[in-house]
C-alpha atoms as a PDB file:
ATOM      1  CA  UNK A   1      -9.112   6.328  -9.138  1.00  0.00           C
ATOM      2  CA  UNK A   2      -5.599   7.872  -8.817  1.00  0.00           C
ATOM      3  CA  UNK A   3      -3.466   7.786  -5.964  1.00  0.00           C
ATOM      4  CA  UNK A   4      -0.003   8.636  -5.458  1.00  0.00           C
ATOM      5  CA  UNK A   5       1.879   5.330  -4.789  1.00  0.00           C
ATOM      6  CA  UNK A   6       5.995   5.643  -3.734  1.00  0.00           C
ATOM      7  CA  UNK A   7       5.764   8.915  -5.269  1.00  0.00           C
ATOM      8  CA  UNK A   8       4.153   8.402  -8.606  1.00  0.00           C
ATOM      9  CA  UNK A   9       0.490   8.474  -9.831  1.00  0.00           C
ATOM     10  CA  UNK A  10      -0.900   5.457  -9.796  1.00  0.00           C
ATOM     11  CA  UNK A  11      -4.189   4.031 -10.668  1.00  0.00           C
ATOM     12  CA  UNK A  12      -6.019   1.363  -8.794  1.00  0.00           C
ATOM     13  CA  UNK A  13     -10.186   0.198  -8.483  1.00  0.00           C
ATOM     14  CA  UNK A  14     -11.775   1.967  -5.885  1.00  0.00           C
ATOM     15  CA  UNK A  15     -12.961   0.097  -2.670  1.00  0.00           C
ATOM     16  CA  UNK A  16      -8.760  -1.525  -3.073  1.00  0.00           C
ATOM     17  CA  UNK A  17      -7.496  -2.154   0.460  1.00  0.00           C
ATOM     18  CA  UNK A  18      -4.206  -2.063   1.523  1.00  0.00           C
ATOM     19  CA  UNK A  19      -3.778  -5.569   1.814  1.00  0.00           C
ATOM     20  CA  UNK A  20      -4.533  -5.839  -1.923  1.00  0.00           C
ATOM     21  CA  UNK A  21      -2.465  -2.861  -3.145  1.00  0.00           C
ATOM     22  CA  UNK A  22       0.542  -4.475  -1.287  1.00  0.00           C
ATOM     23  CA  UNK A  23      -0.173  -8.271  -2.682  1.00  0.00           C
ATOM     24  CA  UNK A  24      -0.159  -6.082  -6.235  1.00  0.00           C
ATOM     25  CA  UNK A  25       2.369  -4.262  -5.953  1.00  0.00           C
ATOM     26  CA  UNK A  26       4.857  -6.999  -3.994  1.00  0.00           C
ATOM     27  CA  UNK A  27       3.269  -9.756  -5.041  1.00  0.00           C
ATOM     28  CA  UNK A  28       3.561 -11.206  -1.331  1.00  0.00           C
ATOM     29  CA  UNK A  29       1.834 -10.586   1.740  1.00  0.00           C
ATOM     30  CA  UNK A  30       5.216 -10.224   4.342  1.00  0.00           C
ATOM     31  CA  UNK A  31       8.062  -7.828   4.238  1.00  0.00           C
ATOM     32  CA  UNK A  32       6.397  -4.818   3.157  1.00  0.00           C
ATOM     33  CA  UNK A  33       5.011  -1.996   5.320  1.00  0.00           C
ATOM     34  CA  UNK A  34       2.352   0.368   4.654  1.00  0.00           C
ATOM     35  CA  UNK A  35       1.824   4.113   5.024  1.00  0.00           C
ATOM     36  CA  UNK A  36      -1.196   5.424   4.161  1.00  0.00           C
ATOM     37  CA  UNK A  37      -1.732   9.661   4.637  1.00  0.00           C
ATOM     38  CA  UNK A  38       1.370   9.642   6.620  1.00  0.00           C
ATOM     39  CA  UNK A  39       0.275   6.964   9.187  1.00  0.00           C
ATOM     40  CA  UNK A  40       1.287   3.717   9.452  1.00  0.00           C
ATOM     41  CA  UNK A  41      -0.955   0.586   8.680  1.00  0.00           C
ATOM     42  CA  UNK A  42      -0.668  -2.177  10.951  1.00  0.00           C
ATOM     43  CA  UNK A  43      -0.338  -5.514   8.996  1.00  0.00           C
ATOM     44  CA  UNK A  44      -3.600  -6.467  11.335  1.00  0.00           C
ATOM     45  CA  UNK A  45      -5.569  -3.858   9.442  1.00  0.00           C
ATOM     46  CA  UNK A  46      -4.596  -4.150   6.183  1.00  0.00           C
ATOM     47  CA  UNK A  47      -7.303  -5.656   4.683  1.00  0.00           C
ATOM     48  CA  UNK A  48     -10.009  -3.359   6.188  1.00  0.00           C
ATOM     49  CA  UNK A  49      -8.595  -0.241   5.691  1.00  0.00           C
ATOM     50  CA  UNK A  50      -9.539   1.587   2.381  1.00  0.00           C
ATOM     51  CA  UNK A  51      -7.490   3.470   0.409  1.00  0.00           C
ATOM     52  CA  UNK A  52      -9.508   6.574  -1.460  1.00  0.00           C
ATOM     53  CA  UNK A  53      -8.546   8.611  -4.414  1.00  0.00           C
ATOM     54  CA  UNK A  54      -5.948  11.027  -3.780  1.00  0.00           C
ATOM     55  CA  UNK A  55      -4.268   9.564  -0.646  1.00  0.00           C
ATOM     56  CA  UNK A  56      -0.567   9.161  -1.046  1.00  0.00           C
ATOM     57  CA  UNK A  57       0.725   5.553  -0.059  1.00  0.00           C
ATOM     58  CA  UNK A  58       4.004   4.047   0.684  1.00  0.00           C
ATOM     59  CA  UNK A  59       4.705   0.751   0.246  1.00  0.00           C
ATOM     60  CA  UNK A  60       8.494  -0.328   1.699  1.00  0.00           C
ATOM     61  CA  UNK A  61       9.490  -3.803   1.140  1.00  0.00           C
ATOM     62  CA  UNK A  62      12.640  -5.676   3.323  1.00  0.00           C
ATOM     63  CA  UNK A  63      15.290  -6.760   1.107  1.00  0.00           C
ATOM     64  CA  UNK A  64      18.161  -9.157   1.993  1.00  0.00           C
ATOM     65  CA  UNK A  65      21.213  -8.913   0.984  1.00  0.00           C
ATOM     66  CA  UNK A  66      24.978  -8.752   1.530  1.00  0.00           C
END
């Protein structure tokens, strides 16, 4: 199914969670925050909340530097 990831079309197996899409995309499971439909996805439900086709997702990840 497609959904529109950062701003881009993106496909990903439907049932994903957010938790997974983030470990995916990031390949880690801190830094990042998730947006899902304009509301923001507590780390605590990440892996029980659903993503479905068409939903646009943000994924922002912290990065250090100086």
């Amino acid at each position: 199914m497609t959904i529109d990831l950062n701003g881009t079309p993106h496909e990903i197996a439907p049932g994903t969670t957010v938790g997974e899409l983030i470990r995916a995309v990031t390949g880690a499971n801190r830094g990042s925050a998730a947006v899902v439909a304009g509301e923001v996805v507590p780390r605590s439900e990440w892996d029980t909340t659903t993503i479905t086709a068409g939903q646009d997702v943000e994924i922002v990840t912290a990065v250090q530097g100086g």
